[in-house]
N, C-alpha and C. Protein backbone atom coordinates (compact mmCIF):
# COMPACT_ATOMS: atom_id res chain seq x y z
N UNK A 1 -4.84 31.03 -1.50
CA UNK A 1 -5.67 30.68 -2.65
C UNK A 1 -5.10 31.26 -3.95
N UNK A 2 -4.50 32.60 -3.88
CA UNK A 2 -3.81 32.95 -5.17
C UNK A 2 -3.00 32.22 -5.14
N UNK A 3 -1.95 31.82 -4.66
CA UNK A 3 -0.75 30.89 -5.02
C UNK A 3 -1.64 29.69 -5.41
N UNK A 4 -2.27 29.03 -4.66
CA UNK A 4 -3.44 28.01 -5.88
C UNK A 4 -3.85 28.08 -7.00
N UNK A 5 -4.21 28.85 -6.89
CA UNK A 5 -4.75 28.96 -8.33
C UNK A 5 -4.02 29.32 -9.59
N UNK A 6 -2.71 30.05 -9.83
CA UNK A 6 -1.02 30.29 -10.35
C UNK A 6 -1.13 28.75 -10.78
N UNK A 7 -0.28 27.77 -9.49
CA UNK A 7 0.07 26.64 -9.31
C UNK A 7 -0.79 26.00 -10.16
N UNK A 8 -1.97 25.70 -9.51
CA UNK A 8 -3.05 24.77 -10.64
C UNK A 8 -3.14 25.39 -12.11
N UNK A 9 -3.11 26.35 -12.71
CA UNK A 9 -3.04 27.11 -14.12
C UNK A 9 -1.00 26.38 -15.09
N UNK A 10 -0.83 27.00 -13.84
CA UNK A 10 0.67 26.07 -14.20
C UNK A 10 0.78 25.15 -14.67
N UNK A 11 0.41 23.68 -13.46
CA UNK A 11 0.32 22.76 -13.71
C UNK A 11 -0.65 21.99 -15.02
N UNK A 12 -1.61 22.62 -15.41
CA UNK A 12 -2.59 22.08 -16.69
C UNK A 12 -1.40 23.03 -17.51
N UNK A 13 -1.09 23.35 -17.77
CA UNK A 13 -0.38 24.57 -19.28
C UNK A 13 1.17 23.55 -19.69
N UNK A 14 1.26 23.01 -18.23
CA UNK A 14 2.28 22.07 -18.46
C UNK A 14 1.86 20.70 -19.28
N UNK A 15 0.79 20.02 -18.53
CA UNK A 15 -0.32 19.07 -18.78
C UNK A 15 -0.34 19.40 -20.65
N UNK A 16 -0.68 20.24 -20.34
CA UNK A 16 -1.27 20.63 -22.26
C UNK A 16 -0.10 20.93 -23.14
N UNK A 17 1.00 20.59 -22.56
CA UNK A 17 2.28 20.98 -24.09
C UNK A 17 2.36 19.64 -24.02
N UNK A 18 2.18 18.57 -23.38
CA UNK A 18 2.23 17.12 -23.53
C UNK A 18 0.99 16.58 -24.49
N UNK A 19 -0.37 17.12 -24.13
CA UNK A 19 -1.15 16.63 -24.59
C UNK A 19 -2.54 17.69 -25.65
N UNK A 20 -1.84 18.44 -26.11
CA UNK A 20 -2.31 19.64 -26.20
C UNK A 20 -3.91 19.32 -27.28
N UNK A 21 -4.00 18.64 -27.88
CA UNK A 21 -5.32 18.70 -28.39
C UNK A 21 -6.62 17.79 -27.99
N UNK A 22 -6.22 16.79 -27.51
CA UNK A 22 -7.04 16.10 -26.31
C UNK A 22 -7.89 16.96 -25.31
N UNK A 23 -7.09 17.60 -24.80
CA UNK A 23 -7.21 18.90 -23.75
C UNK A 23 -8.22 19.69 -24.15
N UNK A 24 -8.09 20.80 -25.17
CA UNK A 24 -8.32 21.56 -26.11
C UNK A 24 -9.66 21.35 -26.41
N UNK A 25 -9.95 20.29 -27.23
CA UNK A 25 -11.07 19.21 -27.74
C UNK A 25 -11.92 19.13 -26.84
N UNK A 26 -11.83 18.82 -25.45
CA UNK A 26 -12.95 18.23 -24.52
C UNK A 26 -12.87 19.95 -23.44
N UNK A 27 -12.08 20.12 -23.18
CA UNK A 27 -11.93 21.47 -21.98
C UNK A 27 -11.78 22.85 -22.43
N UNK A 28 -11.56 23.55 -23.67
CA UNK A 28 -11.24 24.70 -24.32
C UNK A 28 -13.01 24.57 -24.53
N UNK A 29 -13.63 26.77 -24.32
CA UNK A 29 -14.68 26.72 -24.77
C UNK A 29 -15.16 26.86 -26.52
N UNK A 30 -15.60 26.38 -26.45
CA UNK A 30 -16.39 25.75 -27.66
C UNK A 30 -17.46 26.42 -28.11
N UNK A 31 -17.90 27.75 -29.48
CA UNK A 31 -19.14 28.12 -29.78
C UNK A 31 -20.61 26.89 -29.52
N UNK A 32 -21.27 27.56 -29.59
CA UNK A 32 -22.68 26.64 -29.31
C UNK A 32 -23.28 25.97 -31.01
N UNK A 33 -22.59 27.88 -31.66
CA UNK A 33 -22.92 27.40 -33.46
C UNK A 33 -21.78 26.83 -34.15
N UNK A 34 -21.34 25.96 -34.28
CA UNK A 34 -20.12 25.80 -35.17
C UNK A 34 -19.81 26.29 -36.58
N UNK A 35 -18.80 26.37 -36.63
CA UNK A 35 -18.26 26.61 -38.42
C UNK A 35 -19.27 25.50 -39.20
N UNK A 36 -19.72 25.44 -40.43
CA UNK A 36 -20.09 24.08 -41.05
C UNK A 36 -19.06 23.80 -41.55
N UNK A 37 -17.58 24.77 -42.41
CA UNK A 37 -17.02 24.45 -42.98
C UNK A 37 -15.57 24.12 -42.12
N UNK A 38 -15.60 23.49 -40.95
CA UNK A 38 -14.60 22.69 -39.84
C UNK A 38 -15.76 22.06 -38.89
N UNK A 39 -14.73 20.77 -38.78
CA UNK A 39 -15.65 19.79 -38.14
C UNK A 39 -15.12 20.09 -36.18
N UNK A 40 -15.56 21.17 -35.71
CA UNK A 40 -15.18 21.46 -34.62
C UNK A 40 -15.88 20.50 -33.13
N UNK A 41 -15.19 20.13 -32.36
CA UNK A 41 -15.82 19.56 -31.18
C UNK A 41 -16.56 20.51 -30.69
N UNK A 42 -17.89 19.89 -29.83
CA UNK A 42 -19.26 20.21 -29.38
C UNK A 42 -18.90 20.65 -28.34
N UNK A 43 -19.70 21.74 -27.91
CA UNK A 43 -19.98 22.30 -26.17
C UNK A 43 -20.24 21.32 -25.65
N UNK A 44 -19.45 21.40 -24.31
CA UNK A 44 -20.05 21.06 -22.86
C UNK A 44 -20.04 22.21 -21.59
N UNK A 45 -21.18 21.89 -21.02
CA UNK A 45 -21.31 22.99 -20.04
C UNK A 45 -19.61 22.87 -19.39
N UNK A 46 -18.99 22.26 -18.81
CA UNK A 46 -18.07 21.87 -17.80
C UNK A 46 -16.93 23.10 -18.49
N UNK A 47 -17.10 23.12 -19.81
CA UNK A 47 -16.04 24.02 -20.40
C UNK A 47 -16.64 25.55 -20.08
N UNK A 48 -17.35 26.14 -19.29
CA UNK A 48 -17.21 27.27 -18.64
C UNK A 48 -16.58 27.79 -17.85
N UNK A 49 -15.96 26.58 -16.98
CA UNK A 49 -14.71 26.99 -15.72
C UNK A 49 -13.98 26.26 -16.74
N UNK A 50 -13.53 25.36 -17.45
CA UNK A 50 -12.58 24.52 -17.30
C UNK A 50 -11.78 25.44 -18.94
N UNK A 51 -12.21 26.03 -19.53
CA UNK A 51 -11.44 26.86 -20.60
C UNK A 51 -10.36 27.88 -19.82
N UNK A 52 -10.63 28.11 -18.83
CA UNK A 52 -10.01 29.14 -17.88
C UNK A 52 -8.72 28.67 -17.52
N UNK A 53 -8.20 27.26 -17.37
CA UNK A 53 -6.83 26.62 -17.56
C UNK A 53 -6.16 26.44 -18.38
N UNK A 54 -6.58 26.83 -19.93
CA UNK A 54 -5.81 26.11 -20.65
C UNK A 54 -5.57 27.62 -21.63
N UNK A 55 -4.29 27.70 -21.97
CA UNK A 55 -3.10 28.76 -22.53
C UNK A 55 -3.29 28.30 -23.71
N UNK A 56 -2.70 29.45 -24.43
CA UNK A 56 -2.18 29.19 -25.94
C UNK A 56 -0.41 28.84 -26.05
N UNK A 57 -0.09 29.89 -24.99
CA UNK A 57 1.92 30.21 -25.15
C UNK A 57 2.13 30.39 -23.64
N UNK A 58 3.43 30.38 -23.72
CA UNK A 58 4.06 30.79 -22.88
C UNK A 58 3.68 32.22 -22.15
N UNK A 59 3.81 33.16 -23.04
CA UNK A 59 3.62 34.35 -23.19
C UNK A 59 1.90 34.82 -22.47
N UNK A 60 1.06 33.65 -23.13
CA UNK A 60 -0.38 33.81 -22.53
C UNK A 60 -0.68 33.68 -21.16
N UNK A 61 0.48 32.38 -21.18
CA UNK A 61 0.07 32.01 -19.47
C UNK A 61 0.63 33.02 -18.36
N UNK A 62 2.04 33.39 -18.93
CA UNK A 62 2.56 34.38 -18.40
C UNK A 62 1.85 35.73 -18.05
N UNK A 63 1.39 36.58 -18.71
CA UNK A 63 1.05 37.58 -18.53
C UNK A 63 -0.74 37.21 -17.66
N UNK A 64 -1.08 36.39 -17.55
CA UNK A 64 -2.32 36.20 -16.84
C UNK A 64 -2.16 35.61 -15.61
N UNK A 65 -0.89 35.24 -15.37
CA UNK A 65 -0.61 34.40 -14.06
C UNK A 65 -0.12 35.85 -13.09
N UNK A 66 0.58 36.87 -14.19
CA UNK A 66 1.30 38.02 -13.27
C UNK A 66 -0.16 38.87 -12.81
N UNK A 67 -1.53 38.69 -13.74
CA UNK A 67 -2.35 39.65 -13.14
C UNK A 67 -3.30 39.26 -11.90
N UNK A 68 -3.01 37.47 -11.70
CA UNK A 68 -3.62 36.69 -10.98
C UNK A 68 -2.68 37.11 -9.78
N UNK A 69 -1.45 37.24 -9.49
CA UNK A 69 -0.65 37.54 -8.45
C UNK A 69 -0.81 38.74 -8.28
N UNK A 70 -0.46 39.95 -8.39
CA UNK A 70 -0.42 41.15 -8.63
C UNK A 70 -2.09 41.98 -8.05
N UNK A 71 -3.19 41.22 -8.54
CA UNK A 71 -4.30 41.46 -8.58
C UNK A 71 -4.79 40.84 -6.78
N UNK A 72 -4.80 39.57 -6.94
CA UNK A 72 -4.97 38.51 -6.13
C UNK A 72 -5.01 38.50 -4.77
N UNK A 73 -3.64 39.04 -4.66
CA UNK A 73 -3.12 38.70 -3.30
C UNK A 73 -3.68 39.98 -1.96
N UNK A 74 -3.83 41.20 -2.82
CA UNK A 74 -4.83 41.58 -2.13
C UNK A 74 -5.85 41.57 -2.05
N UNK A 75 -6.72 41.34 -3.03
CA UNK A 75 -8.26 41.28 -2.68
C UNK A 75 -8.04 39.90 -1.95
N UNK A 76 -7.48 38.60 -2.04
CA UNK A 76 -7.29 37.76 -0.65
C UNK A 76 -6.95 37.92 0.62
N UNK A 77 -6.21 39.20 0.52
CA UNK A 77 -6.69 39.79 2.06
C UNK A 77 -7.69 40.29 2.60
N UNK A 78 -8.58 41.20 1.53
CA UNK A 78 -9.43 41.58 2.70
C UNK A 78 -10.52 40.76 2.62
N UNK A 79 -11.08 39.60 1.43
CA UNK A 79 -12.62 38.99 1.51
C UNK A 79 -11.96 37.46 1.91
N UNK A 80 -10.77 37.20 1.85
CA UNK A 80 -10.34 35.72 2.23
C UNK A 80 -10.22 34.79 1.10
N UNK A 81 -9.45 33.33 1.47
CA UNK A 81 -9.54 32.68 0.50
C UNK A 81 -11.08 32.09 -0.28
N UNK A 82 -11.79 31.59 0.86
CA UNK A 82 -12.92 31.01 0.16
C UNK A 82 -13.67 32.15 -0.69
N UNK A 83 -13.59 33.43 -0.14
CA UNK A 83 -14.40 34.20 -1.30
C UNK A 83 -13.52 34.55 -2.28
N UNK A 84 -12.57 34.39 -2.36
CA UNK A 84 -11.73 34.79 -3.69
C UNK A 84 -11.52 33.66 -4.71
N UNK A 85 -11.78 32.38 -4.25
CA UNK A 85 -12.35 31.34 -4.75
C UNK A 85 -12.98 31.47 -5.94
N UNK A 86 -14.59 31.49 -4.76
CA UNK A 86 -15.96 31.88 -5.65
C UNK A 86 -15.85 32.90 -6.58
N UNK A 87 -14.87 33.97 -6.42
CA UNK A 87 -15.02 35.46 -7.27
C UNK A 87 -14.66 35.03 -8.18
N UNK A 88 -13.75 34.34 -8.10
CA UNK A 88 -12.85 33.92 -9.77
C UNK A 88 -13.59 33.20 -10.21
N UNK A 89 -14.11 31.72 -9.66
CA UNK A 89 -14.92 30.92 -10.50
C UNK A 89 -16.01 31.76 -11.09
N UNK A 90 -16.76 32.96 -10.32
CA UNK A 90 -17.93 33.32 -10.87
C UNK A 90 -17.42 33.87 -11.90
N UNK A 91 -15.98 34.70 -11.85
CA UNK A 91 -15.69 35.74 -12.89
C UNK A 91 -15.37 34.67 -14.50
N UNK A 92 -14.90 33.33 -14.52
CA UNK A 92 -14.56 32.77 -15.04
C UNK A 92 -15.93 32.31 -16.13
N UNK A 93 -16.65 31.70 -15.60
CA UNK A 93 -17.94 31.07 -15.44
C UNK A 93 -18.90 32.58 -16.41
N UNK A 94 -18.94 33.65 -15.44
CA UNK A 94 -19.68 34.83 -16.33
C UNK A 94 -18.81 35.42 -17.28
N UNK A 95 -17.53 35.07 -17.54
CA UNK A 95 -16.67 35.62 -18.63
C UNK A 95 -17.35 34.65 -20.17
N UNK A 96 -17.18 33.53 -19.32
CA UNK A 96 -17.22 31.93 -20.45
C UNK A 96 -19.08 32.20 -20.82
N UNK A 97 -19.83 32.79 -20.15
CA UNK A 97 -21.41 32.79 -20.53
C UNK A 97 -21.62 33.87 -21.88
N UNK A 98 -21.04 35.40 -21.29
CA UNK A 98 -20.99 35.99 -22.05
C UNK A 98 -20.45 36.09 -23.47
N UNK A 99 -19.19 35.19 -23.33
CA UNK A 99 -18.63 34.96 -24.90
C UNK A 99 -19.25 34.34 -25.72
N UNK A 100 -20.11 32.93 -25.01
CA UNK A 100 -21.30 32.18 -25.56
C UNK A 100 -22.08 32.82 -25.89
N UNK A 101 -22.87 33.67 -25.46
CA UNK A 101 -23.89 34.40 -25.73
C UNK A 101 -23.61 36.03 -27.51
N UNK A 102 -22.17 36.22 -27.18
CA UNK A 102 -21.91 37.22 -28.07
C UNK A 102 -21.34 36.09 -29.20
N UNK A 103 -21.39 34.51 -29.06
CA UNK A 103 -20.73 34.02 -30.40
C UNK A 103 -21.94 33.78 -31.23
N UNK A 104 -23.23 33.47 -30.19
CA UNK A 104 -24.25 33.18 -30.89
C UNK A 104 -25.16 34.06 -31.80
N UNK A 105 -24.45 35.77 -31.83
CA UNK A 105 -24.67 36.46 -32.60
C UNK A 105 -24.07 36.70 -33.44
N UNK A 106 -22.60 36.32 -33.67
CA UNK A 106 -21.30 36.41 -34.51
C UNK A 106 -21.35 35.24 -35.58
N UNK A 107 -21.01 35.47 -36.63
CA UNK A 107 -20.96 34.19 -38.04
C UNK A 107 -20.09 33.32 -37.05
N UNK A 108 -20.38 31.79 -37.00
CA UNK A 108 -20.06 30.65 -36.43
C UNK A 108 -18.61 30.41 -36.99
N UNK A 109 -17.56 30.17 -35.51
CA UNK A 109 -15.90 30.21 -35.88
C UNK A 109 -15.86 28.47 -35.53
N UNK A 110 -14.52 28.38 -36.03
CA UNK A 110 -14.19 27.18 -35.97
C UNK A 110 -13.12 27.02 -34.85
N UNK A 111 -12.98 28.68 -34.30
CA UNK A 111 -12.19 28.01 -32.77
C UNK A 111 -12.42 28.04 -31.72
N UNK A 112 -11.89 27.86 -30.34
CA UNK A 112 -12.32 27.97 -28.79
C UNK A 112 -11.50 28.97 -28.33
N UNK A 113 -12.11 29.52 -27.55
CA UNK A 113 -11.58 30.58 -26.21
C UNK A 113 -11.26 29.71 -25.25
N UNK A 114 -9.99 30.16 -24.55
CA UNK A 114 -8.84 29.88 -23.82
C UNK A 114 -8.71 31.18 -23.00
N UNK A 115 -8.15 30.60 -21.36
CA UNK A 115 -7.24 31.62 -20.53
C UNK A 115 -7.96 32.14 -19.41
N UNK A 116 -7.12 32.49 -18.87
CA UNK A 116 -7.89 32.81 -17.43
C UNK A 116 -8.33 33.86 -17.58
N UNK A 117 -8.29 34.99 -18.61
CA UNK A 117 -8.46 36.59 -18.44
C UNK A 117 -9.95 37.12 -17.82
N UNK A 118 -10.41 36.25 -18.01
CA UNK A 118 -12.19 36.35 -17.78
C UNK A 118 -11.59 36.86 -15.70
N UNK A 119 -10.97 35.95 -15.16
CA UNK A 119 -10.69 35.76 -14.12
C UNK A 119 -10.06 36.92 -13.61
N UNK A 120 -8.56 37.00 -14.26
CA UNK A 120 -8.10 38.43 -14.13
C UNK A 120 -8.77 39.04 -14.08
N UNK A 121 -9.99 39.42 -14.93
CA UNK A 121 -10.52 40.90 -14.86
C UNK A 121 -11.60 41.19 -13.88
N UNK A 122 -12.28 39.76 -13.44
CA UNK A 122 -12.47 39.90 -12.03
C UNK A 122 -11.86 40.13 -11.41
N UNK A 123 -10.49 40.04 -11.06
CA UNK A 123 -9.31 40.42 -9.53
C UNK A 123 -9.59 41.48 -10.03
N UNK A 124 -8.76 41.96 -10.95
CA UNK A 124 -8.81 43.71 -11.92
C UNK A 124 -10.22 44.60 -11.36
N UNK A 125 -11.07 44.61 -11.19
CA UNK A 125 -12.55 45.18 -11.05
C UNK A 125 -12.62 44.90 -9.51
N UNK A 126 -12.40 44.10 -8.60
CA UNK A 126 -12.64 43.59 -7.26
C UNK A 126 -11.41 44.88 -6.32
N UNK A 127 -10.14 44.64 -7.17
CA UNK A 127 -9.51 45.24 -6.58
C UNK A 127 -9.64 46.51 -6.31
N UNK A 128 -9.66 47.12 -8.06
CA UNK A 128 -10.25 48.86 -8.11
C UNK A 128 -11.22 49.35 -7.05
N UNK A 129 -12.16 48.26 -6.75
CA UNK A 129 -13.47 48.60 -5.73
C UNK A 129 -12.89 48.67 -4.54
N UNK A 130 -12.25 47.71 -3.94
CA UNK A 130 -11.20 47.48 -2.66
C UNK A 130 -10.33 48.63 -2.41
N UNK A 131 -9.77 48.65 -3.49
CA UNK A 131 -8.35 50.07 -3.53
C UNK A 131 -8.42 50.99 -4.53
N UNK A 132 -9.59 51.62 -4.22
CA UNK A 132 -9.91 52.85 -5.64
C UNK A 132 -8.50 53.34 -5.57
N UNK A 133 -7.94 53.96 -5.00
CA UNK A 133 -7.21 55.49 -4.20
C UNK A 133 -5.48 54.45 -5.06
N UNK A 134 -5.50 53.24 -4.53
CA UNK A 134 -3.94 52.64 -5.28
C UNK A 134 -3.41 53.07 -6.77
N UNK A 135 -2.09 53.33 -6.57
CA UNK A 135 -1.49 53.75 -7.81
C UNK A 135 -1.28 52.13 -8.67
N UNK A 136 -1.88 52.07 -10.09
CA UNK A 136 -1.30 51.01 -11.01
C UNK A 136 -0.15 51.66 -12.20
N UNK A 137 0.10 50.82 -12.52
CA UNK A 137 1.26 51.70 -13.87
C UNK A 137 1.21 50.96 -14.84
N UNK A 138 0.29 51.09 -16.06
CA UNK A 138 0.39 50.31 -17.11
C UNK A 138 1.54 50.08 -17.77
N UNK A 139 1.59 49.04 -18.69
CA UNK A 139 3.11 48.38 -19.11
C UNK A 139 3.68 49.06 -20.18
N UNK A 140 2.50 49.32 -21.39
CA UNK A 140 2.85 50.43 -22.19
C UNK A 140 1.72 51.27 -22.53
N UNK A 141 1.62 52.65 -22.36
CA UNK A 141 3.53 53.68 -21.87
C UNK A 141 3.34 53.31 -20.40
N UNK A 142 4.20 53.29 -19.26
CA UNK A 142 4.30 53.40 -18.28
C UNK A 142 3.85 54.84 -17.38
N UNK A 143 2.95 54.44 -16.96
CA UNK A 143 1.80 55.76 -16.57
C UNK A 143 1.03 55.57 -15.30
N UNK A 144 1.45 56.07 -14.64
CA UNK A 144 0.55 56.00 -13.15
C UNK A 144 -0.90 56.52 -13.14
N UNK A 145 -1.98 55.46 -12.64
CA UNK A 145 -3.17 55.96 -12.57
C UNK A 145 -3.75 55.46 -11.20
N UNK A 146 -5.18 56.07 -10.62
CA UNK A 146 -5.29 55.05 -9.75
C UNK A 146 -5.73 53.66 -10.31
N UNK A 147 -6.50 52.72 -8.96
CA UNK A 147 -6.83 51.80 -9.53
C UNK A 147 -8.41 51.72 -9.92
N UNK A 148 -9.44 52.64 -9.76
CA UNK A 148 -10.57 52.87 -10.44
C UNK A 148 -10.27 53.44 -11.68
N UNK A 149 -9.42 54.13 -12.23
CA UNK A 149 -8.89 54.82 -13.04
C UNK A 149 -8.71 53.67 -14.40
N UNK A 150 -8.11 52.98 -13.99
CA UNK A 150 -7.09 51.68 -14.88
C UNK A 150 -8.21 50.86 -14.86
N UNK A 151 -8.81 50.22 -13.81
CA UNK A 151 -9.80 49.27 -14.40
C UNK A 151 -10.90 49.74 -14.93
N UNK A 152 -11.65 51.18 -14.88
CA UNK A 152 -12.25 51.80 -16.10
C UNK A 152 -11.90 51.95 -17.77
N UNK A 153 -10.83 52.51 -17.32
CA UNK A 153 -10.00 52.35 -18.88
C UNK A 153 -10.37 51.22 -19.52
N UNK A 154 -9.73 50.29 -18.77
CA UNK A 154 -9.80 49.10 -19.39
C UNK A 154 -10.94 48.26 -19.93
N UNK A 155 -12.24 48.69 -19.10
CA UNK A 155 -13.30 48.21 -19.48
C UNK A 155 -13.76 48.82 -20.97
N UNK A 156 -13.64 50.15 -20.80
CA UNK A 156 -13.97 50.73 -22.39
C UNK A 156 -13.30 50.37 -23.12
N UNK A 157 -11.97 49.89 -22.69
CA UNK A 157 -11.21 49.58 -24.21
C UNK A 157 -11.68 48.15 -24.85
N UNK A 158 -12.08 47.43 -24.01
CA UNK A 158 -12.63 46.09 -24.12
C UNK A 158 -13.87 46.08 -24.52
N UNK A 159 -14.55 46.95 -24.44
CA UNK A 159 -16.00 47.32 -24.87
C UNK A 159 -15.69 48.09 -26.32
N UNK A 160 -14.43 48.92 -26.84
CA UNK A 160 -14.59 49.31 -27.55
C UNK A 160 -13.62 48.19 -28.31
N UNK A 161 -12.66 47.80 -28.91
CA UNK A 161 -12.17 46.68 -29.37
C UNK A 161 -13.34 45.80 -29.20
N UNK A 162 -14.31 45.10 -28.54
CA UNK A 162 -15.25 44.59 -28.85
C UNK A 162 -15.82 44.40 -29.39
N UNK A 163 -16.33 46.03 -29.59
CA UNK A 163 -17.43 45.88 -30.74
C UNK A 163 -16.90 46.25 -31.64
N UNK A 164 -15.62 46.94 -31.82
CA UNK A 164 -15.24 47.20 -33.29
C UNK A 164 -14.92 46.30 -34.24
N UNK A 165 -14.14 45.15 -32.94
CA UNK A 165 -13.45 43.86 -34.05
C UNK A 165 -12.16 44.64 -34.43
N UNK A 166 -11.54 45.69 -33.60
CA UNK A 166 -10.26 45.73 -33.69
C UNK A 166 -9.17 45.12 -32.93
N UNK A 167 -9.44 43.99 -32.75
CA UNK A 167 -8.23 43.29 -31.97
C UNK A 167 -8.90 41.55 -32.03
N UNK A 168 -9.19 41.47 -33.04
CA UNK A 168 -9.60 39.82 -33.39
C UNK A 168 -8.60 38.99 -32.84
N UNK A 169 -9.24 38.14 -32.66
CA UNK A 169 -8.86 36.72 -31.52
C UNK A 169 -8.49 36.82 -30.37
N UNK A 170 -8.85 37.96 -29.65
CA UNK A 170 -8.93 38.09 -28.32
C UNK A 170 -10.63 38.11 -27.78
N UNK A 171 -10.99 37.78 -26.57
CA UNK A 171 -12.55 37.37 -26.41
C UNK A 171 -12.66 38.39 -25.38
N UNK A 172 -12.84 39.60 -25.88
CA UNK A 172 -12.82 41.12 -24.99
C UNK A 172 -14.23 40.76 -24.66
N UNK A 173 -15.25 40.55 -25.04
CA UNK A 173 -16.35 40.37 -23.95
C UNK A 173 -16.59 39.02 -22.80
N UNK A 174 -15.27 38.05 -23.47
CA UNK A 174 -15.35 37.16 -21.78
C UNK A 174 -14.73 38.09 -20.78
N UNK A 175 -13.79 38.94 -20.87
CA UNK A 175 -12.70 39.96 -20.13
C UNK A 175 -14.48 41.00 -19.74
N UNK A 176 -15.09 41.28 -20.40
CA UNK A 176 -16.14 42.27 -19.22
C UNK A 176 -16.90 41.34 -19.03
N UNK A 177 -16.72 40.04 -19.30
CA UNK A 177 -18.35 39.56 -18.76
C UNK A 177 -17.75 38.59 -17.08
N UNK A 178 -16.11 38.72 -17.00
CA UNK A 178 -15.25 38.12 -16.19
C UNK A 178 -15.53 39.41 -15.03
N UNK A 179 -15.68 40.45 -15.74
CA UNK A 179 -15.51 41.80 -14.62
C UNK A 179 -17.11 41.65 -13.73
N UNK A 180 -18.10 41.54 -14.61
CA UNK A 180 -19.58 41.65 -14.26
C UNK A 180 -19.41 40.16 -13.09
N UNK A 181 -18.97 39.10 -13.52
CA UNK A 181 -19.14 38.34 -12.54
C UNK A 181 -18.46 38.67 -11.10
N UNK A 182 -17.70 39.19 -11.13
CA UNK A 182 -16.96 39.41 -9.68
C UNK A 182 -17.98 40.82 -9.03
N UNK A 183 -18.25 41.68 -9.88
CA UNK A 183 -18.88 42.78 -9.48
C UNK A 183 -20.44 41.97 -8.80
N UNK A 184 -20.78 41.11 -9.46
CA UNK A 184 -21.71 40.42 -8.87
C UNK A 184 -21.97 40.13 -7.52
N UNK A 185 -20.69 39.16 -7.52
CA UNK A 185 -20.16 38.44 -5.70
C UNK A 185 -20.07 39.51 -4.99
N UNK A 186 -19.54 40.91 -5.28
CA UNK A 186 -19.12 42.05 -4.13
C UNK A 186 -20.36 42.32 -3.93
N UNK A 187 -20.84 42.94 -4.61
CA UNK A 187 -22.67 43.64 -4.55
C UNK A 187 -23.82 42.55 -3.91
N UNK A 188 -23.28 41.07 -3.84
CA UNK A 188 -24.27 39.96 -2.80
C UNK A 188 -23.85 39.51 -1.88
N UNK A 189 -22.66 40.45 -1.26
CA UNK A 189 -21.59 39.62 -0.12
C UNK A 189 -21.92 41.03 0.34
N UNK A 190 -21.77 42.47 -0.40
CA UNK A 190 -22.04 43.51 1.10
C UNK A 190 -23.69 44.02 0.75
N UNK A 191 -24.52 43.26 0.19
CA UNK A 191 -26.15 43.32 0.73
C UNK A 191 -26.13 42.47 1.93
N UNK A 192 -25.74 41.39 1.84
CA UNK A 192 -25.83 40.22 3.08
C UNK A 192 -24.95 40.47 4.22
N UNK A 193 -24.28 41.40 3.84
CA UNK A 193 -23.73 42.38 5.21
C UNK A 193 -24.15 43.30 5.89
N UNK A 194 -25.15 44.04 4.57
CA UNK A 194 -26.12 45.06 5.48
C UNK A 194 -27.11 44.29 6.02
N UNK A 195 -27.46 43.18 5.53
CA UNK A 195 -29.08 42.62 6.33
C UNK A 195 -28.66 42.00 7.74
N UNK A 196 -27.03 41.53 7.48
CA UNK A 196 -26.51 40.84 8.95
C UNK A 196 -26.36 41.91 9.80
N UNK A 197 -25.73 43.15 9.54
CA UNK A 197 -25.27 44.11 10.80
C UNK A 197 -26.72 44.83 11.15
C-alpha cells in the first residue's frame, strides 16, 4: 500500500504538469470564505482527500513522497495495508478539515492548499507510537533523536509557526490536524482490541 500510494501521488503530479490548472480549480482545497478581491473557484467536499495529490514542484512532491516511504513502510507492517489505507485517508481528510476550519478564522486568501503532508504527518505520529525507542536524524542539522522525540518536536514547531505566521504558505495546521487524524484510527483500532480480547 505504501508503494501505492508514492505511485498514485506520482502519477497525478505527472497528470498536473500537463494539465495543471484544470486540476487545481476542481481538486486543490479551496477556503470556504474566498478573497472578494480574486475570483477563486468554490469548495467541494471531494477536495478533502483529493488536495492530498496534487504538488506545487518537484521539490514538494519529492520530499513528501520520501516521508510516505520512509514513514510508511513500517507502520504497514505492523497494522497492514488496509489500515494504513484508512490512516492516511483519515490523516488526509482531518488535515484538509482542520485547515478549513483555521481559514474560516483567517482574512479570506485567494489560494488552495496542496500535498500530501497532512498524510505524512499521520505516518510521522503512527510511527513514533509504533517505534517510540527508533533513532530518526533530521535533515538539518543532522541529529539523532528518538522517534517520539522528532515527532513531538515537530508538532510544536507546527503549532508554533502556526500560530505565529512565521512560515506563511505552508498549512502547519493541516500537518497537526493530519497527525490528530491518524492518532484517531490508533486510539479506535486498540479500544476495539481491548473489547475483542
Amino acid at each position: 500500500m505504501t508503494t501505492a500510494l508514492i505511485l498514485l501521488n506520482i502519477a497525478v503530479f505527472l497528470f498536473e504538469q500537463a494539465m495543471p490548472e484544470p486540476l487545481l480549480d476542481t481538486f486543490a482545497l479551496w477556503p470556504l470564505m474566498r478573497s472578494p478581491a480574486a475570483a477563486t473557484p468554490p469548495f467541494h467536499v471531494w477536495q478533502l482527500l483529493t488536495y492530498s495529490a496534487l504538488h506545487a514542484n518537484f521539490t514538494h512532491i519529492a520530499f513528501n513522497m520520501f516521508g510516505v516511504y520512509i514513514f510508511g513502510r513500517d507502520v504497514e507492517g505492523v497494522i497492514g495495508p488496509a489500515r494504513l489505507l484508512v490512516l492516511y485517508i483519515a490523516s488526509v481528510v482531518a488535515g484538509g478539515a482542520v485547515q478549513i476550519l483555521v481559514l474560516l478564522l483567517s482574512p479570506p486568501l485567494a489560494y488552495p492548499t496542496i500535498g500530501a503532508s497532512a498524510g505524512v504527518f499521520g505516518l510521522l505520529v503512527s510511527f513514533a507510537i509504533l517505534f517510540p525507542r527508533r533513532r530518526l536524524v533530521l535533515l538539518f542539522p543532522p541529529i539523532p533523536m528518538p522517534a517520539w522525540l522528532f515527532a513531538t518536536g515537530y508538532a510544536a514547531l507546527e503549532l508554533l509557526l502556526g500560530v505565529s505566521g512565521g512560515a506563511p504558505g505552508v498549512a502547519h495546521f493541516a500537518h497537526l490536524g493530519g497527525m490528530l487524524g491518524a492518532l484517531a484510527c490508533l486510539l479506535a483500532w486498540s479500544r476495539h482490541e481491548r473489547r475483542v480480547s
